[in-house]
N, C-alpha and C. Protein backbone atom coordinates (compact mmCIF):
# COMPACT_ATOMS: atom_id res chain seq x y z
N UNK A 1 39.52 87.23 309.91
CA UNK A 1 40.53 87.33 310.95
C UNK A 1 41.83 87.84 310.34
N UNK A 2 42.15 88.88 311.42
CA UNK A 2 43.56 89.36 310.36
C UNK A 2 44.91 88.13 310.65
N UNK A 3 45.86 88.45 309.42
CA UNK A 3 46.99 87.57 310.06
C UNK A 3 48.22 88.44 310.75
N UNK A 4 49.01 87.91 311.13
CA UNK A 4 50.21 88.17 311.94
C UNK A 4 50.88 89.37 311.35
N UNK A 5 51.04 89.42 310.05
CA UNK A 5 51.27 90.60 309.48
C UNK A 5 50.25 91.82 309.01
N UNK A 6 49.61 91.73 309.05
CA UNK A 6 48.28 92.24 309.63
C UNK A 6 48.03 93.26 310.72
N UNK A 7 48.61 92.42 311.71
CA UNK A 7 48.43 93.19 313.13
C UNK A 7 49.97 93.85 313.51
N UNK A 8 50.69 93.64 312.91
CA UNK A 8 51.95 94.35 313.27
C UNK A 8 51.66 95.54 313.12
N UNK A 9 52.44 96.35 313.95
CA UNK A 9 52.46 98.04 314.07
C UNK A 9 53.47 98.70 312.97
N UNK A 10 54.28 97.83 312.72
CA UNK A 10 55.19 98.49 311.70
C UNK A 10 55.59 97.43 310.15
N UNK A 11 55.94 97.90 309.39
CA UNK A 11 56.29 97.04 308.29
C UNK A 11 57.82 96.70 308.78
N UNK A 12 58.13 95.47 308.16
CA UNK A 12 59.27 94.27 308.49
C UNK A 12 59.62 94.77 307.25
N UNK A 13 61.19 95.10 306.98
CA UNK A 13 61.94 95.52 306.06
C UNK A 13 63.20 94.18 305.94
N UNK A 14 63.40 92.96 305.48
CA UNK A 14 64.58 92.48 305.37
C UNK A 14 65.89 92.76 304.79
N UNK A 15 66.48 93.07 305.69
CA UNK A 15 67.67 93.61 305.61
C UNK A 15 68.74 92.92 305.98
N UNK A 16 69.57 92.57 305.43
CA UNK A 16 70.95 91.83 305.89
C UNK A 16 71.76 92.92 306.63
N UNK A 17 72.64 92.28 308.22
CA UNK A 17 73.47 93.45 308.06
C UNK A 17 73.93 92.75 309.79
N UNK A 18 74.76 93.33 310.51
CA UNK A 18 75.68 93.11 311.40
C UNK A 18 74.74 93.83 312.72
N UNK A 19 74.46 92.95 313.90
CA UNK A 19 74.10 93.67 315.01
C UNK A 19 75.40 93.23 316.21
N UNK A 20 75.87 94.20 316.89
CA UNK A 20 76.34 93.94 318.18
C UNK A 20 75.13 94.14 319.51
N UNK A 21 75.28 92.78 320.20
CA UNK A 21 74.63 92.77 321.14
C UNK A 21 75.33 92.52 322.28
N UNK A 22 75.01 93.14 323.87
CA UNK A 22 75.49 93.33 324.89
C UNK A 22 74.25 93.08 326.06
N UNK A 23 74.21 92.43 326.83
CA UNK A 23 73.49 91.74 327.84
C UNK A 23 74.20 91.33 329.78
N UNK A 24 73.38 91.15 330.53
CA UNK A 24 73.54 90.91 331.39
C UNK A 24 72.74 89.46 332.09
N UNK A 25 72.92 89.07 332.56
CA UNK A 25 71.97 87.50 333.24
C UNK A 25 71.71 88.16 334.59
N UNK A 26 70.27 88.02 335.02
CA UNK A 26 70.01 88.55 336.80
C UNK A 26 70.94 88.16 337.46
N UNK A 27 71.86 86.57 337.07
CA UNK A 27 73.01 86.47 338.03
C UNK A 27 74.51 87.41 337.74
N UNK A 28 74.30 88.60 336.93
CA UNK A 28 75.55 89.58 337.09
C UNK A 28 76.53 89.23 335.72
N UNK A 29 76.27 88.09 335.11
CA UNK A 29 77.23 87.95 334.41
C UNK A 29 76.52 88.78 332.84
N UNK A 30 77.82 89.12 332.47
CA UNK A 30 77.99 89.96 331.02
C UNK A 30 78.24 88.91 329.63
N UNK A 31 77.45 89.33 328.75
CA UNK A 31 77.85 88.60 327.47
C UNK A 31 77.13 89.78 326.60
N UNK A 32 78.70 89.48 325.58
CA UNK A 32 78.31 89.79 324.08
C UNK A 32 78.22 88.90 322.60
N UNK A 33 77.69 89.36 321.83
CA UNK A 33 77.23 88.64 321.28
C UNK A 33 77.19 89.15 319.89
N UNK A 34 77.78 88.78 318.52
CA UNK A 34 77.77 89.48 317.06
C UNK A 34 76.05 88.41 316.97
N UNK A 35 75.24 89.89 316.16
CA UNK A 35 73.91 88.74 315.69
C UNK A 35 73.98 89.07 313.99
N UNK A 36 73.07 88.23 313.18
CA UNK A 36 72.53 88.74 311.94
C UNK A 36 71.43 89.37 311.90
N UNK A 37 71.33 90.16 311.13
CA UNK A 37 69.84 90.88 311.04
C UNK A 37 68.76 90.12 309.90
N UNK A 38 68.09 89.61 310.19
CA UNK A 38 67.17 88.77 309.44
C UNK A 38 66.02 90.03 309.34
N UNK A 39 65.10 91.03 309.67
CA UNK A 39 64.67 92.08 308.99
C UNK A 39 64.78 92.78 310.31
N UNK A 40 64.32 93.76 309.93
CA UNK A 40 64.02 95.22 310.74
C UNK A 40 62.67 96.14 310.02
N UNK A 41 62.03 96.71 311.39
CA UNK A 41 61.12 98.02 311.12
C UNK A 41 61.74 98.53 312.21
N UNK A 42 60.71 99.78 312.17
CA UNK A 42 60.78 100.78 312.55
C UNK A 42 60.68 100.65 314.50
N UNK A 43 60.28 99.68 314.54
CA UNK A 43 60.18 99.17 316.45
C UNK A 43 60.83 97.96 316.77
N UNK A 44 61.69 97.76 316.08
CA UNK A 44 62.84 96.25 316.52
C UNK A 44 63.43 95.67 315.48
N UNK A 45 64.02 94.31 315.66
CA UNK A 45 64.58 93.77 314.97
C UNK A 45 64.54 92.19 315.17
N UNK A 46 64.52 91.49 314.15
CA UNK A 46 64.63 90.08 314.23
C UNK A 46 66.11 89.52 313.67
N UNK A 47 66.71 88.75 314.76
CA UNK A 47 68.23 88.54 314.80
C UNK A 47 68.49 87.22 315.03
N UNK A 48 69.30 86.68 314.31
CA UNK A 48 69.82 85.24 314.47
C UNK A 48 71.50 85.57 315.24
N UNK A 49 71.47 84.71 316.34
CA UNK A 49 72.81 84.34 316.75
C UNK A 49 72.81 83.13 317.79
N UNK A 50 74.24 82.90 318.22
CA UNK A 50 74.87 81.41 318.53
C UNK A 50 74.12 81.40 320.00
N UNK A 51 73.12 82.25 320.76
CA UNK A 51 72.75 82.01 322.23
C UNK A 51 71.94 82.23 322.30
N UNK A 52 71.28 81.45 323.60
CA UNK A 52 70.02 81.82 323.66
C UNK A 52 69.85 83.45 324.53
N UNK A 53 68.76 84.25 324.66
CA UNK A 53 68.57 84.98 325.58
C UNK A 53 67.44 85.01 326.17
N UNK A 54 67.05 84.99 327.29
CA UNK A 54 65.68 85.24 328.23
C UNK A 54 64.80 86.18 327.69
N UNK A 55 63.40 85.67 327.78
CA UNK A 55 62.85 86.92 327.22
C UNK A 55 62.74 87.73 328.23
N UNK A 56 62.03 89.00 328.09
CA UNK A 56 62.45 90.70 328.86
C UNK A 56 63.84 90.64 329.35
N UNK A 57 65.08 90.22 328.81
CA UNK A 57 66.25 90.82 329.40
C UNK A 57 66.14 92.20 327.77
N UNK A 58 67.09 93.16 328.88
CA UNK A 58 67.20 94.28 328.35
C UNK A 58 69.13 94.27 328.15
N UNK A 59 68.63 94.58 326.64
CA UNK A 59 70.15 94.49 325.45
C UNK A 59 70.32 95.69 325.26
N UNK A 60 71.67 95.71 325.34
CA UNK A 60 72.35 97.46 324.26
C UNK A 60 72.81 97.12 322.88
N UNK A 61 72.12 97.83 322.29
CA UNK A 61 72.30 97.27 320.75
C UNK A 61 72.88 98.36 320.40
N UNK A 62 73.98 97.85 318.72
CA UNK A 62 74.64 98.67 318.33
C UNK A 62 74.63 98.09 316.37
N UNK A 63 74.54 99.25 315.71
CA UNK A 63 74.92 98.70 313.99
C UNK A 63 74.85 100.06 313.61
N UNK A 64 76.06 99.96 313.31
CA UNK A 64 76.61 101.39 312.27
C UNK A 64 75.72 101.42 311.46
N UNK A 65 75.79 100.28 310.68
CA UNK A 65 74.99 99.86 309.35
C UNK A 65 73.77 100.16 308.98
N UNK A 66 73.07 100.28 310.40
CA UNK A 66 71.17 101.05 310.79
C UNK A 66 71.31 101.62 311.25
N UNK A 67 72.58 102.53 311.39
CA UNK A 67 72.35 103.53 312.27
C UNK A 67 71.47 103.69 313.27
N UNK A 68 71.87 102.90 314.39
CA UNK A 68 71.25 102.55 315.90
C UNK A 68 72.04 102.26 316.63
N UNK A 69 71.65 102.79 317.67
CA UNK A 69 72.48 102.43 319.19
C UNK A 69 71.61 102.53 320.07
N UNK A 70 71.59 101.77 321.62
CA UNK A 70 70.43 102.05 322.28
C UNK A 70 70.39 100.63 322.89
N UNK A 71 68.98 100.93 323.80
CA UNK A 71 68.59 99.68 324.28
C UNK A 71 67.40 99.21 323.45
N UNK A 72 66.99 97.44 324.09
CA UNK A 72 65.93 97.38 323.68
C UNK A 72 65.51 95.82 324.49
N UNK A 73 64.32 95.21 324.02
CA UNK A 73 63.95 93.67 324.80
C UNK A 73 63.66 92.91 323.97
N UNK A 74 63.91 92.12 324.85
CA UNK A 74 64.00 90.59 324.18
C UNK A 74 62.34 90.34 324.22
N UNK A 75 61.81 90.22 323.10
CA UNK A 75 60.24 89.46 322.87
C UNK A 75 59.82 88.11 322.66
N UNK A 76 61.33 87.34 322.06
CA UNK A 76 61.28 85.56 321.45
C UNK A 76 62.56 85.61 321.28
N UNK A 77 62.39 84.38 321.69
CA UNK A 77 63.91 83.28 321.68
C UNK A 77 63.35 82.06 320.89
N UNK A 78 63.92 81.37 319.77
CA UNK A 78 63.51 80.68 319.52
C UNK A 78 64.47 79.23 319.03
N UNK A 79 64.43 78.71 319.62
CA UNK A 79 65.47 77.55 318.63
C UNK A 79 65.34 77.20 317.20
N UNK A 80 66.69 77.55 315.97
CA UNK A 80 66.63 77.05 314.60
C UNK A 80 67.67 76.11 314.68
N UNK A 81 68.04 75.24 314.73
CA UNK A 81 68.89 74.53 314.28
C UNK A 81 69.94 74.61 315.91
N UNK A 82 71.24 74.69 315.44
CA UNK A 82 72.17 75.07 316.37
C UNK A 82 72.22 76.76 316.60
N UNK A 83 71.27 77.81 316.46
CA UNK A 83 71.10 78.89 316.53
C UNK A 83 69.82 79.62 317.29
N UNK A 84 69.81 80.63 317.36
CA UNK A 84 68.43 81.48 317.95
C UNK A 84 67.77 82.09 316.99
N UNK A 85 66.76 82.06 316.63
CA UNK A 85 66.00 83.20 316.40
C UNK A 85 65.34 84.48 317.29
N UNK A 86 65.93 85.49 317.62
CA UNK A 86 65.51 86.90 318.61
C UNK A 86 65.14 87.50 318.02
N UNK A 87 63.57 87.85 318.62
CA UNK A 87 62.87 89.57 318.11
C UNK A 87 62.95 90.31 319.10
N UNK A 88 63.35 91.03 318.86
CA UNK A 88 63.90 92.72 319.93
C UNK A 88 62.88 93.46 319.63
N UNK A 89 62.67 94.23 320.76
CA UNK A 89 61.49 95.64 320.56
C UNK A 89 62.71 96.61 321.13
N UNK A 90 62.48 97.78 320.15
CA UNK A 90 63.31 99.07 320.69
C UNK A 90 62.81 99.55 322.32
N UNK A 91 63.43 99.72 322.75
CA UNK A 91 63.57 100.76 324.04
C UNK A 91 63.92 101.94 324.01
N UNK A 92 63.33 103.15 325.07
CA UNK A 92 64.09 104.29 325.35
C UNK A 92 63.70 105.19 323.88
N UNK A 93 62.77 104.88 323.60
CA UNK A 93 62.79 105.77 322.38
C UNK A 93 63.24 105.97 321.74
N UNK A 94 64.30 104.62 321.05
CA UNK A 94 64.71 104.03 320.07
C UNK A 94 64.19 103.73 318.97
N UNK A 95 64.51 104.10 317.75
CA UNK A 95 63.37 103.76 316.25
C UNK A 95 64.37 103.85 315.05
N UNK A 96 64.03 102.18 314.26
CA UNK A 96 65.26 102.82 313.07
C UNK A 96 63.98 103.54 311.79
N UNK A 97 64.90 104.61 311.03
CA UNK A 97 64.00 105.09 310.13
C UNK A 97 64.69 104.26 308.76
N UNK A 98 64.08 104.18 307.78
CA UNK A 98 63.97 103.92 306.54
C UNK A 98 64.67 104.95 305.64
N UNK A 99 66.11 104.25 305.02
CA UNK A 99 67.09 105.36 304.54
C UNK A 99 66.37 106.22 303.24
N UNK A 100 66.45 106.74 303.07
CA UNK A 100 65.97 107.53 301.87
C UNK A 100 66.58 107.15 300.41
């Protein structure tokens, strides 16, 4: 049986680094949000920050740092402590590449 890393479509690169996140709630209200980047491939990102988010809400993500901007979804919310753990899948044909 394969494992979890195994079946992933892309390799998980851990990377430290700064995400801005931007969201909406079906009830209209706006929040932003600074996350950490706990790793990244090439189809999302796994992010720690202070809130929770719904899964399938759709985020505008931003990091100079990975050179990305764009949308993407929420896949897991997870409670660590007093924090979240979020894995994002890119949207819109969004993809970070691997710097050279």
């Amino acid at each position: 049986m394969a494992t979890n890393n195994e079946e992933r479509r892309h390799v998980r690169h851990p990377l430290p680094g700064k995400v801005k996140l931007h969201w909406r709630t079906a009830e209209g209200h706006s929040f932003h949000s600074p996350a950490k980047c706990l790793n990244i491939s090439r189809g999302g990102l796994r992010l720690e920050l202070e809130r929770s988010i719904p899964i399938d809400t759709m985020v505008s993500i931003e990091s100079p740092q990975f050179r990305i901007a764009g949308v993407a979804y929420v896949r897991h919310c997870v409670a660590k402590g007093i924090r979240f753990v979020v894995g994002i899948e890119f949207g819109g044909g969004l993809q970070w590449t691997e710097p050279d």
